[in-house]
Protein backbone atom coordinates (compact mmCIF):
# COMPACT_ATOMS: atom_id res chain seq x y z
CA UNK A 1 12.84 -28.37 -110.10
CA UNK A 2 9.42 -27.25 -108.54
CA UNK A 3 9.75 -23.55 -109.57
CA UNK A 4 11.03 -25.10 -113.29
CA UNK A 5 7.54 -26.79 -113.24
CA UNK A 6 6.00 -23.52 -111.92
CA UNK A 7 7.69 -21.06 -114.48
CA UNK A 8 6.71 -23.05 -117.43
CA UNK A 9 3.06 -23.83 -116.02
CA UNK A 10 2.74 -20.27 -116.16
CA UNK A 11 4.15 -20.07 -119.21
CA UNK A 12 1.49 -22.35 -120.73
CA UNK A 13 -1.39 -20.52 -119.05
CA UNK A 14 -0.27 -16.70 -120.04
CA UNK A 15 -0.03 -17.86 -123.51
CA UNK A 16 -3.37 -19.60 -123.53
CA UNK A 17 -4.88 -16.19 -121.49
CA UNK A 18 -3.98 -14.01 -124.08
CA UNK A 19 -4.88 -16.48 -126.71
CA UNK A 20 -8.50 -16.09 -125.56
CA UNK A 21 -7.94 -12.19 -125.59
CA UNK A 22 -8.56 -11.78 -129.23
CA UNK A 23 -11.90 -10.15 -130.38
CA UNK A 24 -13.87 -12.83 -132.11
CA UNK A 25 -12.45 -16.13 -129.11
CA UNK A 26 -12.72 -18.30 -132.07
CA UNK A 27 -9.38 -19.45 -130.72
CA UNK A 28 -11.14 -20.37 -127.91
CA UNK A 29 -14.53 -21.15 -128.64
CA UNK A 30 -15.00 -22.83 -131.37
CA UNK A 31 -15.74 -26.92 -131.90
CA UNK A 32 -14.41 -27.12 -135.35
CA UNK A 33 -10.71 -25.78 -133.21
CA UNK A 34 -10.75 -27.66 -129.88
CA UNK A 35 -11.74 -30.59 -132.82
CA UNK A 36 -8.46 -30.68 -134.89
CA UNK A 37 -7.03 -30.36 -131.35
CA UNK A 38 -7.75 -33.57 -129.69
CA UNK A 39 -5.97 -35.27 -133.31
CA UNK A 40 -2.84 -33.35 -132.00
CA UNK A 41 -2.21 -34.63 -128.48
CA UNK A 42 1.13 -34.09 -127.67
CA UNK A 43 0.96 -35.60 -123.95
CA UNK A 44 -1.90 -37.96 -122.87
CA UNK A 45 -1.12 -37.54 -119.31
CA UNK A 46 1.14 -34.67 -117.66
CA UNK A 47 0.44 -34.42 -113.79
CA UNK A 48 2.18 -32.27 -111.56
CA UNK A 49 1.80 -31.40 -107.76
CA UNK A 50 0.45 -27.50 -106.53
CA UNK A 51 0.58 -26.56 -102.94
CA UNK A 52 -2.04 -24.69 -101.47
CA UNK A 53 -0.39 -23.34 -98.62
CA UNK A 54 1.07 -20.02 -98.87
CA UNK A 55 4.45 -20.91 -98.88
CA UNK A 56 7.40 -20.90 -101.62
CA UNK A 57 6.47 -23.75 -102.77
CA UNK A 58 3.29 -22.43 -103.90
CA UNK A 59 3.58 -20.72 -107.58
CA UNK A 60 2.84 -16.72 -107.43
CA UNK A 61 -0.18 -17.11 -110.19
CA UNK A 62 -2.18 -18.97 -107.65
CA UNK A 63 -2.20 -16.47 -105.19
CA UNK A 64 -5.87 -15.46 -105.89
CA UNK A 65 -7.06 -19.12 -105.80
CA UNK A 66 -9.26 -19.17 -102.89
CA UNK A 67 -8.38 -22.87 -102.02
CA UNK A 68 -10.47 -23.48 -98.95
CA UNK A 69 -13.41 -22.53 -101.22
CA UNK A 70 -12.16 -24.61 -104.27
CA UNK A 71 -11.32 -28.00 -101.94
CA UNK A 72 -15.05 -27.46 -100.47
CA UNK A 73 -16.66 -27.46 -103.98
CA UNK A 74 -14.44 -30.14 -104.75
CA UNK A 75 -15.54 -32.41 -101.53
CA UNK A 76 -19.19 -31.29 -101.94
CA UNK A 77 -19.69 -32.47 -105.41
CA UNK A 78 -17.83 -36.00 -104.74
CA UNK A 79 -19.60 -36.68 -101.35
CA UNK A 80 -22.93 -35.77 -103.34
CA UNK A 81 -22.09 -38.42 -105.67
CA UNK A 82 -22.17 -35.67 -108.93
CA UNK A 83 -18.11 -36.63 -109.89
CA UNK A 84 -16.97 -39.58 -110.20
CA UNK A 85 -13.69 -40.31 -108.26
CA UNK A 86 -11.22 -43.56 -108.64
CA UNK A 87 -8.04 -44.47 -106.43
CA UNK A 88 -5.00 -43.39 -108.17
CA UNK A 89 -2.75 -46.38 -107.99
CA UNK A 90 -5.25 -49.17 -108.33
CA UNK A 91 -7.30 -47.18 -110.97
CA UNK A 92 -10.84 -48.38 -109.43
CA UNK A 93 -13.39 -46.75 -108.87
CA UNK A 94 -14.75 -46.08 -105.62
CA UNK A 95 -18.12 -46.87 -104.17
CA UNK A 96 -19.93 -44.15 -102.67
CA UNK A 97 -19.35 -45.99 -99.01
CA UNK A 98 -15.90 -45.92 -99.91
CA UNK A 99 -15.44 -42.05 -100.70
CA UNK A 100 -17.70 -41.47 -96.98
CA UNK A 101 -15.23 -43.44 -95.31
CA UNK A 102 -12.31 -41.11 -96.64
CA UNK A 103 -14.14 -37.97 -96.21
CA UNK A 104 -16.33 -38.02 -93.07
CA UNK A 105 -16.06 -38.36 -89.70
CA UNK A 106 -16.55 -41.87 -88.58
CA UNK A 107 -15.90 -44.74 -85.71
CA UNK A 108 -14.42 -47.69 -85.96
CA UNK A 109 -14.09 -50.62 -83.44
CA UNK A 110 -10.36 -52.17 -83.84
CA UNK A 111 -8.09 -54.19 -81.75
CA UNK A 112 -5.28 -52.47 -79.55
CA UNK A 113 -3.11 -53.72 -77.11
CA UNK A 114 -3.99 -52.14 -73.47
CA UNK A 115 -1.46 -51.49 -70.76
CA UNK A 116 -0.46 -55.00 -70.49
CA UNK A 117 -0.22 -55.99 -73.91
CA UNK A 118 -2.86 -57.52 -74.57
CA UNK A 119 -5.51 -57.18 -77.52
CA UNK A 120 -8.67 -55.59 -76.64
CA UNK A 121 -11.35 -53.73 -79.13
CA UNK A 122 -11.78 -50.16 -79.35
CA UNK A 123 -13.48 -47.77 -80.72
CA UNK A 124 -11.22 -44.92 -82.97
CA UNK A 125 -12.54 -41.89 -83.95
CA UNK A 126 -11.20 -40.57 -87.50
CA UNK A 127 -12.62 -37.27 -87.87
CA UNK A 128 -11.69 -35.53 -91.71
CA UNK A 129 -11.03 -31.99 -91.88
CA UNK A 130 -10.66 -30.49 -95.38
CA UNK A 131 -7.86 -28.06 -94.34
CA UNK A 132 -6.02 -31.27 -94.14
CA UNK A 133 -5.72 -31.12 -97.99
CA UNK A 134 -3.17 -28.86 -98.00
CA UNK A 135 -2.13 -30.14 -102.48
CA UNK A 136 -3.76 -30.50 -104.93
CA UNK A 137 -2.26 -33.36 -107.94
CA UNK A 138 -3.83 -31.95 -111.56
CA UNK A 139 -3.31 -34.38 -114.37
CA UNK A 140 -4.01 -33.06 -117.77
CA UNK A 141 -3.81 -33.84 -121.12
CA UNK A 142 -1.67 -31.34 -123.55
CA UNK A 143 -3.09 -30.42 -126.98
CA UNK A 144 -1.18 -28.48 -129.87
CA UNK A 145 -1.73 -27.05 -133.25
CA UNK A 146 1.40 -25.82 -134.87
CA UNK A 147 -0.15 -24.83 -137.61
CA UNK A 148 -2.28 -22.27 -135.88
CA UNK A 149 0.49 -22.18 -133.22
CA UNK A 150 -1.98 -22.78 -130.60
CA UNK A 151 -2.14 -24.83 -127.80
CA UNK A 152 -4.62 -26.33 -125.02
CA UNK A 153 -4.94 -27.87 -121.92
CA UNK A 154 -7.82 -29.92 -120.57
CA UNK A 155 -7.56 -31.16 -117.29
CA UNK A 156 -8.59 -34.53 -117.03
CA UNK A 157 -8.26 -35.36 -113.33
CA UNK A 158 -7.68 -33.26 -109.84
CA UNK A 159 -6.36 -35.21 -106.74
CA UNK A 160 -7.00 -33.86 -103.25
CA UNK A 161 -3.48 -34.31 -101.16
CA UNK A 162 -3.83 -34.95 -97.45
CA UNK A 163 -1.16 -33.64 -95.53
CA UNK A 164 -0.42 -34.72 -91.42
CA UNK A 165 2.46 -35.24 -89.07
CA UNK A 166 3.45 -38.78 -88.41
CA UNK A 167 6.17 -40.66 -86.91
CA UNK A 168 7.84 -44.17 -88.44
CA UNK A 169 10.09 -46.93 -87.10
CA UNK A 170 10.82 -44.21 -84.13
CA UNK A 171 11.94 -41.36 -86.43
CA UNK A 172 10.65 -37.70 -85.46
CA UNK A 173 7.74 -36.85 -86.53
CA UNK A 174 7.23 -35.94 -90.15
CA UNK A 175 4.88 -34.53 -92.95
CA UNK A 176 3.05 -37.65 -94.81
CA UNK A 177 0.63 -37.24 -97.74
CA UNK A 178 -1.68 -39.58 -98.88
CA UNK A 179 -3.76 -39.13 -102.10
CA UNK A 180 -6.89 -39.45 -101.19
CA UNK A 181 -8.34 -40.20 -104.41
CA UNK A 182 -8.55 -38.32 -108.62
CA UNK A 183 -11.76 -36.70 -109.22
CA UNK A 184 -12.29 -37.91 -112.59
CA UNK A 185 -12.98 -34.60 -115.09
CA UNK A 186 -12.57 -37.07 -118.73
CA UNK A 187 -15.72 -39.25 -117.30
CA UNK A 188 -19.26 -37.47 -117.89
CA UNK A 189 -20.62 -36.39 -114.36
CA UNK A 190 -24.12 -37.39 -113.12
CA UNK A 191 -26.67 -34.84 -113.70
């Protein structure tokens, strides 16, 4: 199903690359076009899961993606407070104390159980490392023309995938993701 997904995202972007290959990129470029476009959405919201490891899950096309550089962009503009980012299930947005405590390296004092069971505080180190974000969820909205046969993408939201090992209910250990949070692209950013 994943290389299905990859094949025709691929599919979309060659045809909208050599779209913008004509002389004048009036197919590209103009207002009056990208215009008549939004009255033709054909999906408000498609979102679909990319890998950034190197691995066969990750489609061929995005081999030149220099991801460590894109993720650290990415990071820099939220934690400087220029995009504006909301939690994906609950659709809030978050505060800019929330987004540090997802992104930077922090203590907290909690209560844990010592050696003989009983509760005691402690202080927990969570320390964030951006190589952690090993996916990247794009959610985009789908534009099309058919009577100039052409057709557009905007991308309306980008959310950074943590990956880690963790163990449940005494299984092995396994890979977990959490979605951190959605960038949020359809929002004007602070200037």
């Amino acid at each position: 199903m994943k290389n299905l997904i990859s094949i025709f995202c691929f599919l979309i972007v060659t045809v909208l690359f050599f779209a913008c290959k004509n002389n004048d990129h009036s197919a590209c470029t103009s207002n009056s076009d990208s215009l008549s476009l939004a009255k033709n959405i054909v999906a408000e919201k498609i979102q679909y899961e990319i890998s950034l490891e190197k691995n066969e899950d990750r489609p061929t096309w995005l081999e030149k993606l220099d991801s460590k550089k894109f993720v650290g962009q990415l990071l820099d503009n939220v934690i400087s407070g220029k995009f504006k980012v909301y939690d994906y299930f609950t659709k809030a947005y978050l505060t800019q104390k929330e987004i540090d405590n997802l992104v930077q390296n922090r203590v907290d004092t909690t209560l844990l159980p010592n050696s003989e069971g009983v509760n005691e505080q402690r202080l927990v180190k969570h320390e964030f490392d951006p190589s952690d974000i090993k996916s990247l969820l794009f959610i985009e909205k789908w534009y099309f023309d058919a009577e100039k046969g052409m057709m557009q993408k905007k991308v309306v939201g980008i959310g950074l995938v943590k990956h880690y090992m963790a163990k449940k209910d005494g299984e092995t250990e396994k890979i977990c993701k959490d979605l951190l949070f959605v960038i949020d692209f359809d929002t004007p950013a602070k200037k």
